[in-house]
N, C-alpha and C. Protein backbone atom coordinates (compact mmCIF):
# COMPACT_ATOMS: atom_id res chain seq x y z
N UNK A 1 -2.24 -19.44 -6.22
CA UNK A 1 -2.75 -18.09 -6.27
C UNK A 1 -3.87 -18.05 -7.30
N UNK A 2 -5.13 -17.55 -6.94
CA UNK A 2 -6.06 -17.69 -8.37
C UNK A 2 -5.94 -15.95 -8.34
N UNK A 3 -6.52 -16.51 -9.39
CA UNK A 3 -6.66 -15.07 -10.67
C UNK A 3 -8.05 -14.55 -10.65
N UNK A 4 -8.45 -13.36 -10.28
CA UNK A 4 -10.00 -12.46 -9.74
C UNK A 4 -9.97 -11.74 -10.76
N UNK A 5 -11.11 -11.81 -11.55
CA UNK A 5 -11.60 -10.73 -12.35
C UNK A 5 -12.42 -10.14 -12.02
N UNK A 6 -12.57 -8.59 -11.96
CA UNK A 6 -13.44 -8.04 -11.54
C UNK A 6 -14.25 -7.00 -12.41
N UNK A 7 -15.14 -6.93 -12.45
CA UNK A 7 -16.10 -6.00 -13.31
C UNK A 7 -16.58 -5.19 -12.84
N UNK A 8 -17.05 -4.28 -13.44
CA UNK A 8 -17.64 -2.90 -12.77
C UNK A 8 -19.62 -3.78 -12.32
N UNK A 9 -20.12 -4.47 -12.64
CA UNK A 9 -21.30 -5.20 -12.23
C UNK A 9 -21.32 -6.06 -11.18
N UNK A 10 -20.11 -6.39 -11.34
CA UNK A 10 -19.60 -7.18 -9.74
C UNK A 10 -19.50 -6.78 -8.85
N UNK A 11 -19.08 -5.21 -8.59
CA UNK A 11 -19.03 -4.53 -7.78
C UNK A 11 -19.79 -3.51 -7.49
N UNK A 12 -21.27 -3.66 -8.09
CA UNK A 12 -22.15 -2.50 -8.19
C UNK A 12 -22.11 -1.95 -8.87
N UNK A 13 -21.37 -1.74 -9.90
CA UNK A 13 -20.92 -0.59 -10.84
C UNK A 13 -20.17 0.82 -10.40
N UNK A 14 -19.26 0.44 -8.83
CA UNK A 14 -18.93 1.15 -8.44
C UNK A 14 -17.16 1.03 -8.43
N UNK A 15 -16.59 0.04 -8.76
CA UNK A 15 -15.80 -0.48 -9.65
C UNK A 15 -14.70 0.88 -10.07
N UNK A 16 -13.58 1.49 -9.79
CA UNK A 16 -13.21 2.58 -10.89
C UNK A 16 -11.42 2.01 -11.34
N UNK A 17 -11.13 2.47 -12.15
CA UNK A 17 -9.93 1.16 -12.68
C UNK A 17 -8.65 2.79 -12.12
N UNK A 18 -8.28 2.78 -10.86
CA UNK A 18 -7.89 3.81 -10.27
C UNK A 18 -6.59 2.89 -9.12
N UNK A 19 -5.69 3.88 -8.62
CA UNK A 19 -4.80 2.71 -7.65
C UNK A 19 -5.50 2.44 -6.36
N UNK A 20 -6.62 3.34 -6.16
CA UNK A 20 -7.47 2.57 -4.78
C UNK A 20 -8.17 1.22 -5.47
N UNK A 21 -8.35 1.12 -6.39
CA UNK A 21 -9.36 0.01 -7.08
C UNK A 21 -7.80 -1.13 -7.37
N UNK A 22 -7.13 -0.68 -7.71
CA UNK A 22 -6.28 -2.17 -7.84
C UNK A 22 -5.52 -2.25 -6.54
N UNK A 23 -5.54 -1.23 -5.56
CA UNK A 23 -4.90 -1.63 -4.20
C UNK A 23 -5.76 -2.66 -3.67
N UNK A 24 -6.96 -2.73 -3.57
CA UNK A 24 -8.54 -3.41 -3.31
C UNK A 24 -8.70 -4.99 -3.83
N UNK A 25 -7.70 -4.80 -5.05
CA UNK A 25 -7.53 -5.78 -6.05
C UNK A 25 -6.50 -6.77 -5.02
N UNK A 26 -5.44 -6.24 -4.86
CA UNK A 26 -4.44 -7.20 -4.81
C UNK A 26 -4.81 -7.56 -2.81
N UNK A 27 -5.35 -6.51 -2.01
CA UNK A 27 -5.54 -6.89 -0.89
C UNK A 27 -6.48 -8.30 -0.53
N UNK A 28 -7.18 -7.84 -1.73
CA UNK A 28 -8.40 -9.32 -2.11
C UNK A 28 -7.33 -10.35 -2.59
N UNK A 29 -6.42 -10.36 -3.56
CA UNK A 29 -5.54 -11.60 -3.51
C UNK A 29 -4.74 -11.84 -2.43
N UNK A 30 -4.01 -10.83 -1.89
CA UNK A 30 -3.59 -11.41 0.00
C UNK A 30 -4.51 -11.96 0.57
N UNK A 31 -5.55 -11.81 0.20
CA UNK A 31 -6.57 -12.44 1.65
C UNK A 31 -6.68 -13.87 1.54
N UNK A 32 -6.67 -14.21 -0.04
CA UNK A 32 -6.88 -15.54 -0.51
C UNK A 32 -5.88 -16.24 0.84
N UNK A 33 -6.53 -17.81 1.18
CA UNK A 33 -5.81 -18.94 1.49
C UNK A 33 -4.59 -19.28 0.70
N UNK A 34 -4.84 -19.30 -0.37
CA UNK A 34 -3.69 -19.74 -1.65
C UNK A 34 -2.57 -18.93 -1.49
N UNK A 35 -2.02 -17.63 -0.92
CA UNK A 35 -1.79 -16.56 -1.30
C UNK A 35 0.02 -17.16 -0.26
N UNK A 36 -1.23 -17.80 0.91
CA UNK A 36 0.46 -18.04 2.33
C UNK A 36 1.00 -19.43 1.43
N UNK A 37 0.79 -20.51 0.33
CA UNK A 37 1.55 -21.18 -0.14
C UNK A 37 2.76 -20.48 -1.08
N UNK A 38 2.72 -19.42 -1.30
CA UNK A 38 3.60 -18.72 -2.98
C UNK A 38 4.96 -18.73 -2.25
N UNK A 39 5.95 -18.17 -3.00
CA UNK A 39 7.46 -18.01 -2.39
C UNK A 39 7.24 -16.86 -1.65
N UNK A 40 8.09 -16.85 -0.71
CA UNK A 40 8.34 -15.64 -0.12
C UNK A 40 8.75 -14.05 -1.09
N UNK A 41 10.21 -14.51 -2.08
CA UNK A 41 10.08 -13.50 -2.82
C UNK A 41 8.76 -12.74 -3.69
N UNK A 42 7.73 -13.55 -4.24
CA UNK A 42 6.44 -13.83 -4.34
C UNK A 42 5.85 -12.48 -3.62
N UNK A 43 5.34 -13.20 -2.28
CA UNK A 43 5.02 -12.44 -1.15
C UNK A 43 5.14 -11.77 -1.33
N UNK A 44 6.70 -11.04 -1.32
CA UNK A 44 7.33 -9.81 -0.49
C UNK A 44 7.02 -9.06 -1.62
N UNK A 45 7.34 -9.32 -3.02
CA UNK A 45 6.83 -8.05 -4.10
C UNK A 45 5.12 -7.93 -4.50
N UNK A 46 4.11 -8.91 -4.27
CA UNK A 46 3.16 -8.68 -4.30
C UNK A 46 2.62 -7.70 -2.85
N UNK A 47 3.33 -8.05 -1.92
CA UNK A 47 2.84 -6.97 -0.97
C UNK A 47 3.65 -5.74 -0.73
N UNK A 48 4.77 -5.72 -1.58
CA UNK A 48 5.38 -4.47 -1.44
C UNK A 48 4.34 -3.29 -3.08
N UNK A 49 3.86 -4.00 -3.65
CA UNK A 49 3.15 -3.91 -5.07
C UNK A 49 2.16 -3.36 -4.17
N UNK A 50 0.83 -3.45 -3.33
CA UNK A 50 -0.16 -3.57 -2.67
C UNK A 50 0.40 -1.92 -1.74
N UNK A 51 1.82 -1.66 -1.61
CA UNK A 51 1.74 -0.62 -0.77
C UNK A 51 1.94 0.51 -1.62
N UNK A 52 2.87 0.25 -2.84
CA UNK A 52 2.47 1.23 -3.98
C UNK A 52 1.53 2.12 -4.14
N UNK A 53 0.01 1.00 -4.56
CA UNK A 53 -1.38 1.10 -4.74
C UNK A 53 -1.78 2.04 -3.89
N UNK A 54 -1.75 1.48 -2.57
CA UNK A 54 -2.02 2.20 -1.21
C UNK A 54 -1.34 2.93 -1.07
N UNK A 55 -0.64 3.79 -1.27
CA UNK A 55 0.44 5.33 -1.39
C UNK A 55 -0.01 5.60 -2.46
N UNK A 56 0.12 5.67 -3.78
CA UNK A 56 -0.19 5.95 -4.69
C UNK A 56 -2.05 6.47 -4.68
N UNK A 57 -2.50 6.07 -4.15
CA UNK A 57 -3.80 5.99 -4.04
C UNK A 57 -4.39 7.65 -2.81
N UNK A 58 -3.67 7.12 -1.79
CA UNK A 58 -4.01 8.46 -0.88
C UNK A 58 -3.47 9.70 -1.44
N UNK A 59 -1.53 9.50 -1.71
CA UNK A 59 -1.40 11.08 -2.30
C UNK A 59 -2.07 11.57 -4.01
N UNK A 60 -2.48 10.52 -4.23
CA UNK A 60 -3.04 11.02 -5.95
C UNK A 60 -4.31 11.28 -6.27
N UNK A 61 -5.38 10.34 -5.43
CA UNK A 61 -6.37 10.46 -5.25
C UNK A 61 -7.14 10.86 -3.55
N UNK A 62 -6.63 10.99 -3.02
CA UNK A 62 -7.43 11.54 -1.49
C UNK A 62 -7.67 10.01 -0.79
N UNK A 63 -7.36 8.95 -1.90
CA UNK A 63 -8.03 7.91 -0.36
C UNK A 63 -7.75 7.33 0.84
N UNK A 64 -8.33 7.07 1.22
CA UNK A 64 -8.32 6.51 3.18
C UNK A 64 -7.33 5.58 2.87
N UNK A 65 -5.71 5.95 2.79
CA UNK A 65 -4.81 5.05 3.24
C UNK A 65 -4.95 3.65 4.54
N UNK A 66 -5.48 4.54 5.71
CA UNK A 66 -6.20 3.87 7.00
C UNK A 66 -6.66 2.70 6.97
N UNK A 67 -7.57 3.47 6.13
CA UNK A 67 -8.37 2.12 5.81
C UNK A 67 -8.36 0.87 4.85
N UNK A 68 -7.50 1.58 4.05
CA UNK A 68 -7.03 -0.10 2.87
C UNK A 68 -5.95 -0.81 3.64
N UNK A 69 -4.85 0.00 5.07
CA UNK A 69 -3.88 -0.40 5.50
C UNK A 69 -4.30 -1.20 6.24
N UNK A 70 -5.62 -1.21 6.50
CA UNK A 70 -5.95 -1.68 8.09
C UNK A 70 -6.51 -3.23 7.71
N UNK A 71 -7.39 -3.09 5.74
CA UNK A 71 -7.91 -4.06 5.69
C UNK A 71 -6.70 -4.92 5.03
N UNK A 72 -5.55 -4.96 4.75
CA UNK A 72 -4.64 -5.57 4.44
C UNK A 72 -4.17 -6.24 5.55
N UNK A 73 -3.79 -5.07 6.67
CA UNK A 73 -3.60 -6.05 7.54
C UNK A 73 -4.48 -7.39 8.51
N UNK A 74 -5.57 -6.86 8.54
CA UNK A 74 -6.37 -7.91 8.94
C UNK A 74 -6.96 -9.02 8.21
N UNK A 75 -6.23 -8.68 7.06
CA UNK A 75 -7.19 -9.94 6.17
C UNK A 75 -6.26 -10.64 5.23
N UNK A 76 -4.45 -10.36 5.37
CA UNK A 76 -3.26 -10.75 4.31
C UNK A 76 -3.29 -12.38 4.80
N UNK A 77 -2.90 -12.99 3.83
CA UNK A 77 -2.55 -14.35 4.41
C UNK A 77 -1.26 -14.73 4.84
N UNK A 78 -0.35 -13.47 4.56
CA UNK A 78 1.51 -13.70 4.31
C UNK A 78 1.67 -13.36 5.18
N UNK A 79 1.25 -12.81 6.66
CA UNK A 79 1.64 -12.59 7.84
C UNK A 79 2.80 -11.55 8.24
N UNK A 80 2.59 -10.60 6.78
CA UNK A 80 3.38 -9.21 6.87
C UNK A 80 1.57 -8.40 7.35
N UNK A 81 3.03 -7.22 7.83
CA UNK A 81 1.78 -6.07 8.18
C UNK A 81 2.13 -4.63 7.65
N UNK A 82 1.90 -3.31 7.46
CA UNK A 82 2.14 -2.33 7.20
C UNK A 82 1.50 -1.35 7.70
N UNK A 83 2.69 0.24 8.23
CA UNK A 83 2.38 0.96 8.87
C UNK A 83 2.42 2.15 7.70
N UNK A 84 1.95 3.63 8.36
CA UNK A 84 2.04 4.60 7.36
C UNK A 84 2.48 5.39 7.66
N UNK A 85 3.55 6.16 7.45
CA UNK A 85 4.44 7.39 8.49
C UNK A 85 4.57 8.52 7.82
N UNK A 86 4.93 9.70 8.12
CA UNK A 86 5.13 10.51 6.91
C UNK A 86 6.47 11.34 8.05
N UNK A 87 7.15 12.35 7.82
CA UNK A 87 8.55 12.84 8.13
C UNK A 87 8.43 14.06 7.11
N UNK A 88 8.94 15.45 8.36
CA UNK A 88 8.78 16.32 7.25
C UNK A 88 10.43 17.09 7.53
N UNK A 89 11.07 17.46 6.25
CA UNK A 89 11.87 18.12 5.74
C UNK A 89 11.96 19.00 6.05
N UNK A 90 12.75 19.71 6.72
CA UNK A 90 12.91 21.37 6.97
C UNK A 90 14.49 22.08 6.63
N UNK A 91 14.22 23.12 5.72
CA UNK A 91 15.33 23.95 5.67
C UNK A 91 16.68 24.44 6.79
N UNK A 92 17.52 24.97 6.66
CA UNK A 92 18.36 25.73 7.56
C UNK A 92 17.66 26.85 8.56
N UNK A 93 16.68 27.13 8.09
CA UNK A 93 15.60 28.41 8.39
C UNK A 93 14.45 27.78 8.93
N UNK A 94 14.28 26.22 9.39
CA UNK A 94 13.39 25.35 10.16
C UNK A 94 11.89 25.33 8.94
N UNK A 95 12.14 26.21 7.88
CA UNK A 95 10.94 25.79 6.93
C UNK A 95 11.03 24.71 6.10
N UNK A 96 9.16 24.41 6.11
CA UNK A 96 9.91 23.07 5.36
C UNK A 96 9.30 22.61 4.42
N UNK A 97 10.19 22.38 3.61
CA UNK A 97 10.91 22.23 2.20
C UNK A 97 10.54 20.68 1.58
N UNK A 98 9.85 19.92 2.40
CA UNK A 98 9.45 18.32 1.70
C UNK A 98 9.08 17.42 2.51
N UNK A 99 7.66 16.59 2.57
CA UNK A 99 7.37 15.87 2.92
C UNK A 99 7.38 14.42 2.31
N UNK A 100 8.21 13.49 3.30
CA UNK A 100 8.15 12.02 2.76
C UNK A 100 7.11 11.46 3.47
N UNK A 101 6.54 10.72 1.99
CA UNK A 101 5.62 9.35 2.91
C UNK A 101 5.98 8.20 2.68
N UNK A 102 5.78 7.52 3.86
CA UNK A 102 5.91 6.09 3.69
C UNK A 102 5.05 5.11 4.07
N UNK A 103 5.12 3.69 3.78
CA UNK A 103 4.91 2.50 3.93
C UNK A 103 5.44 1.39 4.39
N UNK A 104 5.75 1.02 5.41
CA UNK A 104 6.49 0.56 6.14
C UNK A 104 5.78 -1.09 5.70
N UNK A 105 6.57 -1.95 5.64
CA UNK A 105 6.22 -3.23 5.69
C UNK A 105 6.90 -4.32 6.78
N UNK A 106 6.49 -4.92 7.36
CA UNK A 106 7.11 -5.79 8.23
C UNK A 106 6.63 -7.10 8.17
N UNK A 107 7.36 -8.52 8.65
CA UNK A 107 6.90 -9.46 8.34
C UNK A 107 6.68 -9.94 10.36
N UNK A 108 6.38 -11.55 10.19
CA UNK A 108 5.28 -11.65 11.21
C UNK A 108 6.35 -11.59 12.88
N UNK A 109 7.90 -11.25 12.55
CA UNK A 109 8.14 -10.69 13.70
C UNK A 109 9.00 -9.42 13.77
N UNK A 110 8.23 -8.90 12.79
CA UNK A 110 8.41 -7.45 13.46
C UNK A 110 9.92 -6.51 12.55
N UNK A 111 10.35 -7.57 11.78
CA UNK A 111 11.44 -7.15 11.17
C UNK A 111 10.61 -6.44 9.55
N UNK A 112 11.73 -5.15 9.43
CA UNK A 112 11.50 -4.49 7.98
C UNK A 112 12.17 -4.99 7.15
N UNK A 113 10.36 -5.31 6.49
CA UNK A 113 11.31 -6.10 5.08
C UNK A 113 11.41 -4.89 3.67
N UNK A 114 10.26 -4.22 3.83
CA UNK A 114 10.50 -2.78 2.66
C UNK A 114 10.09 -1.76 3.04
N UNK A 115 10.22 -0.96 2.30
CA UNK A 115 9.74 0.36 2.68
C UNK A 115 9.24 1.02 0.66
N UNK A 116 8.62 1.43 1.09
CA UNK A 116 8.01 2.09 0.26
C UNK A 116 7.60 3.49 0.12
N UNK A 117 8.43 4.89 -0.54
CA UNK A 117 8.59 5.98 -0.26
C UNK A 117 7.86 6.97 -1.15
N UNK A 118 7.02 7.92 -0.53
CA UNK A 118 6.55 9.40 -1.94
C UNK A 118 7.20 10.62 -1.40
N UNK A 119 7.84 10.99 -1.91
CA UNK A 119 8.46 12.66 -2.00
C UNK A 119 7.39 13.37 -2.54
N UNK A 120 7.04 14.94 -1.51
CA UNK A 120 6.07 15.59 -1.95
C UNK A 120 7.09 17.34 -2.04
N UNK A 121 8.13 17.70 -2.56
CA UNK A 121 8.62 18.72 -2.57
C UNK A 121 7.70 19.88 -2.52
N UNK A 122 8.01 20.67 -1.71
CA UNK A 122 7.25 21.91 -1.51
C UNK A 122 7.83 23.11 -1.57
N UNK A 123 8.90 23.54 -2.64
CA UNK A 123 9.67 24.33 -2.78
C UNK A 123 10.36 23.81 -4.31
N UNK A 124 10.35 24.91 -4.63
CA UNK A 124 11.73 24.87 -6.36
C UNK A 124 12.89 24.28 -5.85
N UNK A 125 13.56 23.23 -6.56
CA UNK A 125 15.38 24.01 -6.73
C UNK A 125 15.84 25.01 -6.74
């Protein structure tokens, strides 16, 4: 696995030290060749780490989940993939009361290996 440093000059100066910028980070270390030699446990928490970023990133900052999901998947070397779902919560009264998001991870046949969850409550206790 090598080690990427990245600078704000490296990247134009467009660079922002934010979870879309280290989701970007670690999708660039999946992509590496080096990346399909590591352990599987390895793997599975660096790309369950990568869906964090990418959740963390759309509900905190607005970004294109879509699109960091899409370039992970086309460019990981570990031959997991990840989907993005969200499920909404509704009261006794059909209102509703909380949206979950997720991150679905799967490896290269199709089995869930994590999941990765944000609770967005939309109502008090």
């Amino acid at each position: 696995m090598f080690r990427q440093v990245i600078t704000p000059a490296e990247c134009g100066g467009d660079y922002k030290d934010n979870f879309a910028g280290h989701a970007e980070l670690y999708i660039d270390q999946t992509s590496d060749e080096s990346f399909k030699n590591t352990t599987e446990p390895f793997k599975q928490a660096i790309v369950k780490k990568t869906a964090e970023y990418i959740l963390s990133a759309k509900k905190r900052e607005g970004a294109n989940s879509t699109e960091l999901i899409s370039k992970f998947n086309i460019n990981n070397k570990a031959s997991y993939s990840m989907t993005y779902e969200q499920e909404y919560i509704q009261d006794d009264k059909n209102k509703i009361v909380d949206t979950k998001y997720f991150i679905k991870i799967r490896d290269k046949d199709n089995n869930l290996v994590s999941e990765v969850e944000y609770n967005e409550k939309l109502t008090k206790d």
